[in-house]
Protein backbone atom coordinates (compact mmCIF):
# COMPACT_ATOMS: atom_id res chain seq x y z
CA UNK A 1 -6.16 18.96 14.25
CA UNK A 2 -4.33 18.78 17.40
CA UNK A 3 -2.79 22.09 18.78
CA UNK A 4 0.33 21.20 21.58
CA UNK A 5 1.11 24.84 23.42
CA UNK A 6 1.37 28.05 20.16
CA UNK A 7 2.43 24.78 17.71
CA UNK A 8 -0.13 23.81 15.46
CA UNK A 9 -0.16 20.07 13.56
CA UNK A 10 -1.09 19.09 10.59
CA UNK A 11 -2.52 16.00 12.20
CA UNK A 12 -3.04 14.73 15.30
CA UNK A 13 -1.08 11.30 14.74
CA UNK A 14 2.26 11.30 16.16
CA UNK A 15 5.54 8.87 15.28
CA UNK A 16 6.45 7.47 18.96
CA UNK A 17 10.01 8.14 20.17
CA UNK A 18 11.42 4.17 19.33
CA UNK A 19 14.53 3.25 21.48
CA UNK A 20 16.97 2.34 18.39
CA UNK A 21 14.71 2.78 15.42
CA UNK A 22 13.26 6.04 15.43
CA UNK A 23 16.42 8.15 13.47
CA UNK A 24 16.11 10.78 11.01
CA UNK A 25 16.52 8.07 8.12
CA UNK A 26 13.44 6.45 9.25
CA UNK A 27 11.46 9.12 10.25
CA UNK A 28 12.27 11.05 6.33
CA UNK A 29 10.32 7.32 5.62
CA UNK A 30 7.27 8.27 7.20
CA UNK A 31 6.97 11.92 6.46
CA UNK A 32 7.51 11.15 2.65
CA UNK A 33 4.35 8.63 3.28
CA UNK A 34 2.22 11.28 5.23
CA UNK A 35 -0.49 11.08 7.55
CA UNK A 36 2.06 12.05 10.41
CA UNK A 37 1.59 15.09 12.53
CA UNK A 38 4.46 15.20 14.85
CA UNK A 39 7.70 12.88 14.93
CA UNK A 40 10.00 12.41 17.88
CA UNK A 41 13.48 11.46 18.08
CA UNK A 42 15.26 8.44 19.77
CA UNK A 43 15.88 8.69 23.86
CA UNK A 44 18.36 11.38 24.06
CA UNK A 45 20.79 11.45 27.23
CA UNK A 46 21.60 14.93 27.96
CA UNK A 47 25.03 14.67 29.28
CA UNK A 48 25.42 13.00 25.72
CA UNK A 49 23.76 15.96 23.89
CA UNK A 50 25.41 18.46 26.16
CA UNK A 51 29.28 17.16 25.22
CA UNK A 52 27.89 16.28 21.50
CA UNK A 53 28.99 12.79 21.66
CA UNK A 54 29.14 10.90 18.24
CA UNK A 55 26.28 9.04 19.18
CA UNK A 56 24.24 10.98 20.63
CA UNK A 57 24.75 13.77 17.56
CA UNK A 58 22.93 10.84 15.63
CA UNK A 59 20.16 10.06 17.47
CA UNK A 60 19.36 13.98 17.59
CA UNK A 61 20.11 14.41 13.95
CA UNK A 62 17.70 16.65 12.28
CA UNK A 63 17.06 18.45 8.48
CA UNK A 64 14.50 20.87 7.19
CA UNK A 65 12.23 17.89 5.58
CA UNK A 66 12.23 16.45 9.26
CA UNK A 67 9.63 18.67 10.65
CA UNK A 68 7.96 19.41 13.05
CA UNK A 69 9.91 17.25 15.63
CA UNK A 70 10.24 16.64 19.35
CA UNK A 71 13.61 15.35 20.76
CA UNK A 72 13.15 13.63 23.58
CA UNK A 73 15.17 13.82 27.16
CA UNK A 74 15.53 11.24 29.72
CA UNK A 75 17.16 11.71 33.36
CA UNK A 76 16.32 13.15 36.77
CA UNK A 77 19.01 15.57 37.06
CA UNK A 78 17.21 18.84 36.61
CA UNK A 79 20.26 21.46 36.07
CA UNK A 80 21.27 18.77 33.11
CA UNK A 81 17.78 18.23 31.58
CA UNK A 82 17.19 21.66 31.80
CA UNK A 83 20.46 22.57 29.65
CA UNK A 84 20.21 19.58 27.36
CA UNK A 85 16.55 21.32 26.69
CA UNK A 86 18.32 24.31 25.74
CA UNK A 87 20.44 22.36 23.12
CA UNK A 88 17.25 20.82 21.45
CA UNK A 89 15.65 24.04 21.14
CA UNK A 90 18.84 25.52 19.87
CA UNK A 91 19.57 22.39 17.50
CA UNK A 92 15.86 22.13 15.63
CA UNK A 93 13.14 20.90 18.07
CA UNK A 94 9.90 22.03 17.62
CA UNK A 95 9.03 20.23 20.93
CA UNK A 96 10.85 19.40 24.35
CA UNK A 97 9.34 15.55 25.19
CA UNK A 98 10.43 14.56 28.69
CA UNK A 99 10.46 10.65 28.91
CA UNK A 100 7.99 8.86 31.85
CA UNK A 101 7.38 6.17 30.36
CA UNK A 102 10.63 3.88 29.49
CA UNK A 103 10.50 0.82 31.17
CA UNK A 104 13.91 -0.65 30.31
CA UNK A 105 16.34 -1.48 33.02
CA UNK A 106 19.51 1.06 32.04
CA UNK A 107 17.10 4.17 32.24
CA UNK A 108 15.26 2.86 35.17
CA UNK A 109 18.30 2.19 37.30
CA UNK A 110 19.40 6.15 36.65
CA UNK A 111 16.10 7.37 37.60
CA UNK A 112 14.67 8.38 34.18
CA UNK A 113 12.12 7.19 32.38
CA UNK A 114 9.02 5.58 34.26
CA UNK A 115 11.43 5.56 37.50
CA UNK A 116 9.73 9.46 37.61
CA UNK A 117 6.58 7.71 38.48
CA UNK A 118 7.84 6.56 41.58
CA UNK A 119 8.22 10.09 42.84
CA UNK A 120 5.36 12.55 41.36
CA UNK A 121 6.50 15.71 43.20
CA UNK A 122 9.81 15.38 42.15
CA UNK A 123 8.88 14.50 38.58
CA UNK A 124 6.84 18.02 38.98
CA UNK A 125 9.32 19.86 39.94
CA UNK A 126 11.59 18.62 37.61
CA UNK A 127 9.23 19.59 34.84
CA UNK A 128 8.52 23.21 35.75
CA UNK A 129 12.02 23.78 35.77
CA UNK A 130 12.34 22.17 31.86
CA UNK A 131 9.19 24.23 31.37
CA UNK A 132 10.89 27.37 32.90
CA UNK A 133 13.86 26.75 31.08
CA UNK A 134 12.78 26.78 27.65
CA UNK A 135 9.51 28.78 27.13
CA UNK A 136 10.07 29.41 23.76
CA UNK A 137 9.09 25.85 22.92
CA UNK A 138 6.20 23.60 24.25
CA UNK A 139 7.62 20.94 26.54
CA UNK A 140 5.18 17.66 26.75
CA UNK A 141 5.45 14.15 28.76
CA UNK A 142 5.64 10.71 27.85
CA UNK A 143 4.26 8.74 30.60
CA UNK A 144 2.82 5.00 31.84
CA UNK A 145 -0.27 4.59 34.04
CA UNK A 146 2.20 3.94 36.84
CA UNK A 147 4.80 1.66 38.44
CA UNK A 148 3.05 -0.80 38.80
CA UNK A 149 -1.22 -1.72 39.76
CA UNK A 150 -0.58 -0.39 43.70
CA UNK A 151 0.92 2.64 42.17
CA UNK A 152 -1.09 4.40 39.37
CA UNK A 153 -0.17 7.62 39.43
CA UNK A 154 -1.12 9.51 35.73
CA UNK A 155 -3.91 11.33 36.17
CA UNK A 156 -2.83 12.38 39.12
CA UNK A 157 0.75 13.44 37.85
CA UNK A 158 -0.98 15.11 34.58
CA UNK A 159 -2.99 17.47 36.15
CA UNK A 160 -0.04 18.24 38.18
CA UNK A 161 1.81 18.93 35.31
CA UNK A 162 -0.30 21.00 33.43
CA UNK A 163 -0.43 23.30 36.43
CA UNK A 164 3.51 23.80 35.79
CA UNK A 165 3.11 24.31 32.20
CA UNK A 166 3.39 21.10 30.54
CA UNK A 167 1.95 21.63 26.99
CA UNK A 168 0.43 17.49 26.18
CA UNK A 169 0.99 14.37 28.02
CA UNK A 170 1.29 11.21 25.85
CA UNK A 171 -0.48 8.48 28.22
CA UNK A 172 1.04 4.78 27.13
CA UNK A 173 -1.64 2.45 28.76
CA UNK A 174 0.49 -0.01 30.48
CA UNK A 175 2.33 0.23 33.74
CA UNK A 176 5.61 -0.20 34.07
CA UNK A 177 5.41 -3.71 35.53
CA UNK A 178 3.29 -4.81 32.12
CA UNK A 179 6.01 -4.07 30.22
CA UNK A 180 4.64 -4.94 26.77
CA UNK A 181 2.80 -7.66 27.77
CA UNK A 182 -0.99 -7.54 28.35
CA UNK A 183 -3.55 -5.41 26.81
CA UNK A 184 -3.64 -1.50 26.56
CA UNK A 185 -6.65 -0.17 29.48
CA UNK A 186 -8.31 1.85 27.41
CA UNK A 187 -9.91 3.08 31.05
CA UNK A 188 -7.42 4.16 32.47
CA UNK A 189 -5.97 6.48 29.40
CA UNK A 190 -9.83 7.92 29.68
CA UNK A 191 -9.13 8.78 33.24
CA UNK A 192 -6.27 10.94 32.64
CA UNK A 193 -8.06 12.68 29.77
CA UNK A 194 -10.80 13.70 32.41
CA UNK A 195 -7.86 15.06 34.88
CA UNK A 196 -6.80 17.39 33.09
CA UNK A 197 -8.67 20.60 32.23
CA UNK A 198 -7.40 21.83 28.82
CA UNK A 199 -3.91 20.45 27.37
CA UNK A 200 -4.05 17.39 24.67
CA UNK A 201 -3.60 13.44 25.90
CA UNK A 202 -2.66 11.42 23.23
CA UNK A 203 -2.81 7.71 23.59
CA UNK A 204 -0.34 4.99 23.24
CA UNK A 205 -0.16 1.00 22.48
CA UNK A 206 -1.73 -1.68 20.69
CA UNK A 207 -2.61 0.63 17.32
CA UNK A 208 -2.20 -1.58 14.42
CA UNK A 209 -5.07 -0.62 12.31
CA UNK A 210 -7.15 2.97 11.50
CA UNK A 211 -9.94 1.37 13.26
CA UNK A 212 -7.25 1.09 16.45
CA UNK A 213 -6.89 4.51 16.22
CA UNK A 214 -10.31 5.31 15.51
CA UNK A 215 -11.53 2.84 18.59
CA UNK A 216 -9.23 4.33 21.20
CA UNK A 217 -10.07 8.01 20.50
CA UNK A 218 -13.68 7.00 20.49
CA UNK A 219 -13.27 4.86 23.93
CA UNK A 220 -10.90 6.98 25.81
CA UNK A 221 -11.51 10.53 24.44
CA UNK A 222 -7.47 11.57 23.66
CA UNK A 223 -7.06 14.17 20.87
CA UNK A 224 -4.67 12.12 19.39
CA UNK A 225 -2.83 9.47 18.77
CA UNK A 226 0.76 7.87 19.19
CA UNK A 227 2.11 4.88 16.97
CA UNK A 228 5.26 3.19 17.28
CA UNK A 229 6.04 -0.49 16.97
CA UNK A 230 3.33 -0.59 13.76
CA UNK A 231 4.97 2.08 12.09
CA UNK A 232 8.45 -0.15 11.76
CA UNK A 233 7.13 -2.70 9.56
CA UNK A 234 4.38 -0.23 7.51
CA UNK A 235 5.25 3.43 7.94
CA UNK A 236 2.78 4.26 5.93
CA UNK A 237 -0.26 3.12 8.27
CA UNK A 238 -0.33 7.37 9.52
CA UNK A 239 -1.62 8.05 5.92
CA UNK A 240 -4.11 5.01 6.29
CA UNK A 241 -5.06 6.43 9.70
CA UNK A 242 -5.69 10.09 8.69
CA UNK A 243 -7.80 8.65 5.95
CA UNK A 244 -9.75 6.40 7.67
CA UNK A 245 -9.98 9.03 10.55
CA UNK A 246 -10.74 12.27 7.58
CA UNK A 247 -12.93 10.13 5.36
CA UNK A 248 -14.05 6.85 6.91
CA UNK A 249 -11.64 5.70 3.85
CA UNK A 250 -8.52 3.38 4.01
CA UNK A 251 -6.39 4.77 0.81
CA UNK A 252 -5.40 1.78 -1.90
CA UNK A 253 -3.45 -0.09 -0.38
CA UNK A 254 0.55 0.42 -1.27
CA UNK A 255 1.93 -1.75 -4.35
CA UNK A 256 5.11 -3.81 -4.34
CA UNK A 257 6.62 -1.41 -6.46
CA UNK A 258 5.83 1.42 -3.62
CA UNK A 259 6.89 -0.37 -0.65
CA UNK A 260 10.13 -1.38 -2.11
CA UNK A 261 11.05 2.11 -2.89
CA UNK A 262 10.04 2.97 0.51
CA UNK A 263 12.97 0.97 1.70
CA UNK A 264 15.44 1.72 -0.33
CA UNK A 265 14.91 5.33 0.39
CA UNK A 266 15.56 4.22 3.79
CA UNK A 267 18.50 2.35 2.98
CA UNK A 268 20.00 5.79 1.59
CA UNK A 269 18.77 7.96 3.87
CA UNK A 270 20.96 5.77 6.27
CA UNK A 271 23.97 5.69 3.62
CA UNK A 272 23.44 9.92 3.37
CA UNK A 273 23.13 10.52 7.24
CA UNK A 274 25.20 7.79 8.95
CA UNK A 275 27.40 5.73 5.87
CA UNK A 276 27.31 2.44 3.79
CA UNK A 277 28.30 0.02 6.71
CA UNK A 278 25.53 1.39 9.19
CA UNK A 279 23.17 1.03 6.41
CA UNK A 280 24.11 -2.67 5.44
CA UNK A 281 24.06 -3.50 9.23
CA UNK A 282 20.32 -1.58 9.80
CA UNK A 283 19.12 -3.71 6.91
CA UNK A 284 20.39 -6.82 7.73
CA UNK A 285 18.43 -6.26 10.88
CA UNK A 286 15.08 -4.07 9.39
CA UNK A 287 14.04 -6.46 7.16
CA UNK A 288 12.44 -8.56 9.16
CA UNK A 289 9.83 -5.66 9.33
CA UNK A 290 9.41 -4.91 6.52
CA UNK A 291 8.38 -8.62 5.69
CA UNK A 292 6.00 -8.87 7.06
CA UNK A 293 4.18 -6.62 4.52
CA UNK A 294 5.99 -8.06 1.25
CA UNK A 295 4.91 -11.99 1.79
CA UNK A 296 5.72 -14.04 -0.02
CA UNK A 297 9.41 -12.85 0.31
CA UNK A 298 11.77 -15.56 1.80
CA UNK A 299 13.97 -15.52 -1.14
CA UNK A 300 14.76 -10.96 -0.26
CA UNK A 301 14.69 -12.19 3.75
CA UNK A 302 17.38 -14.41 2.94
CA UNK A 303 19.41 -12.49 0.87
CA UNK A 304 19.09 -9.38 2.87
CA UNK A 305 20.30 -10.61 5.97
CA UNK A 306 23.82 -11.41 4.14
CA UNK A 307 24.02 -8.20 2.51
CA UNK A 308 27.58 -6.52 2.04
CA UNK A 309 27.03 -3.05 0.32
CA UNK A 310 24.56 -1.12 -0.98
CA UNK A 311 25.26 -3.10 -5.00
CA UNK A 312 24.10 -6.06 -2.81
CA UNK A 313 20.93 -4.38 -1.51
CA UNK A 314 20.03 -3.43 -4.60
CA UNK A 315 20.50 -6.66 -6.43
CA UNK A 316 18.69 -8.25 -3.56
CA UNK A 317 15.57 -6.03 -3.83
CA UNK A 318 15.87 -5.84 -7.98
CA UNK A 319 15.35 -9.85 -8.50
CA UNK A 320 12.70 -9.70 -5.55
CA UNK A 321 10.48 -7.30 -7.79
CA UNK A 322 11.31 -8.67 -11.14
CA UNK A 323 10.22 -12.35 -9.43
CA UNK A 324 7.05 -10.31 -7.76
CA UNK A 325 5.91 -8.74 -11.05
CA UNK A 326 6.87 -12.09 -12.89
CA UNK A 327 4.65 -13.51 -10.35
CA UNK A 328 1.86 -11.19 -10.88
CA UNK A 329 2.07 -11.93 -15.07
CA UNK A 330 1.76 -15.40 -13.92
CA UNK A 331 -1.47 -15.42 -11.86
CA UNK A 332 -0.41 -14.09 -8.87
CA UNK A 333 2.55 -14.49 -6.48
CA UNK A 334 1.05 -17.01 -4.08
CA UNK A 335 0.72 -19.25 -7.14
CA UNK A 336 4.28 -18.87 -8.35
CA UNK A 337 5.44 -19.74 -4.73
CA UNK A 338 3.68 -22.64 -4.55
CA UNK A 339 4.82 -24.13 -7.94
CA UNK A 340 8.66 -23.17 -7.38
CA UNK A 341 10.41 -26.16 -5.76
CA UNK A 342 11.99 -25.88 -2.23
CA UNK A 343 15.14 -25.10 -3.87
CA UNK A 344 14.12 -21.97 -5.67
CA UNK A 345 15.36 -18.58 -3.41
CA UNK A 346 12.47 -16.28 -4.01
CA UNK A 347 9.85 -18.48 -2.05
């Protein structure tokens, strides 16, 4: 089990903050699933928080089932951060997360994100005051390896920042240069587990599979776990991974049946929290993920992405499972695609 600061998890796999996908709708998806210890909310901007901004309100949106959850800040104004930290704790965080890591442009260009790399003393000062701020809660980082290869600054900056109290540093292992693109150095998470003396790292990128997961605890030596682009498209791979990490097990593997009910609980979690036309919109777009875990499906990608309301989301995904179970009666579904002509719609 992974302990961050006095909060204890249940386990030490944790639902990465995801820039425009990680809301409460989703994340209700992949508690119901299990497996996950801690879940974190979208990139919150504190002056957003702090004036309660429509959008902002719904990026930080929170129930009892959605626990325990971090929100996460970005910025490098310290007075602001330090009162948007307030807020959180105040509006149902469990955790303050203070984001190092985003490498997109529009955070970047305001100093957040991994832009804090470019200036560790700052970035520790910064954090003590968070820290200071808030002790009722644990306050953690998000971080890259560094800027870029002549700047890698992590373990460095997390030994620095346990000194000032921060609670777990989440270690993606990519600069900020990489992007996305290249592979995950393994080596250099394992470095800033041996900087620092007692608080968890948990690792980040390229976990796809328990044996991922398994293969960068083993490697690196992090107490845990972070998974986000993986969890879009199967938001159940938290239960395989607790499995597979508990019992050397993967669990059965989910039916048709289960993963279609998994998104249309997300399709009216979205109706409940935001309304019909966010949740039509969402779909149009999350499909795509979902896919690629429901193949053959060209017939429900197609009629998703021209979805109106929620009586066409539900017709779409009712006559994909009736043609999935017919398909299964009939010898399997690969079978039935290949024998329907390239007119039929549920290819």
């Amino acid at each position: 089990m992974l302990k961050i600061g006095s909060l204890q998890l249940r386990t030490n796999l944790l639902l990465s903050p995801i820039a425009g996908y990680c809301d409460l709708s989703f994340r209700l998806v992949v508690r119901f699933c299990g497996g996950v210890g801690l879940a974190c909310t979208d990139l919150l901007c504190p002056e957003g928080v702090l004036r309660e901004n429509k959008r902002s309100l719904e990026l930080a949106a929170t129930c009892a089932e959605d626990s325990p959850l971090a929100m996460q800040l970005y910025g490098a104004d310290a007075g602001r951060l330090c009162e948007a930290a307030r807020w959180a704790r105040d509006h149902g965080a469990d955790v303050i997360d203070i984001n190092m890591g985003c490498p997109v442009d529009k955070i970047t260009k305001r100093d957040g994100g991994s832009a804090l790399l470019c200036n560790p003393e700052n970035t520790v000062r910064l954090a003590e005051k968070i820290v200071k701020a808030v002790p009722e809660v644990p306050v953690t980082a998000k971080m890259r390896l560094g800027w870029d290869d002549q700047r890698i600054v992590a373990p460095m900056l997390a030994r620095r920042l346990e000194e000032v109290g921060i609670a777990a540093v989440t270690i993606h292992g990519r600069t900020t240069e990489m992007r996305f693109a290249g592979n995950v150095r393994l080596g250099s998470i394992a470095e800033v587990v041996q900087a620092v003396r007692q608080i968890p790292v948990i690792g980040n990128g390229d976990i796809h599979t328990p044996e991922d997961a398994r293969h960068m605890m083993a490697v690196t030596g992090c107490q845990g776990v972070m998974i986000g682009r993986a969890a879009l498209s199967a938001p159940w791979i938290f239960r395989d991974i607790h499995s597979f990490l508990t019992t050397g097990v993967v669990g059965e593997p989910l039916s048709v049946e289960e993963k279609c009910r998994l998104m249309r609980d997300h399709f009216y979690n979205l109706v409940r929290w935001r309304n019909e036309r966010v949740a039509v919109c969402e779909f149009r777009k999350r499909i795509s993920w979902y896919a690629r875990h429901l193949n053959p499906c060209r017939g429900l990608r197609d009629a998703m992405r021209v979805i109106n309301s929620p009586a066409d989301f539900d017709r779409a995904l009712d006559e994909f499972l009736q043609w999935r179970l017919a398909a299964s009666r009939s010898g399997g579904a690969e079978a039935l695609a290949d024998a329907v002509d390239e007119a039929g719609v549920m290819v």
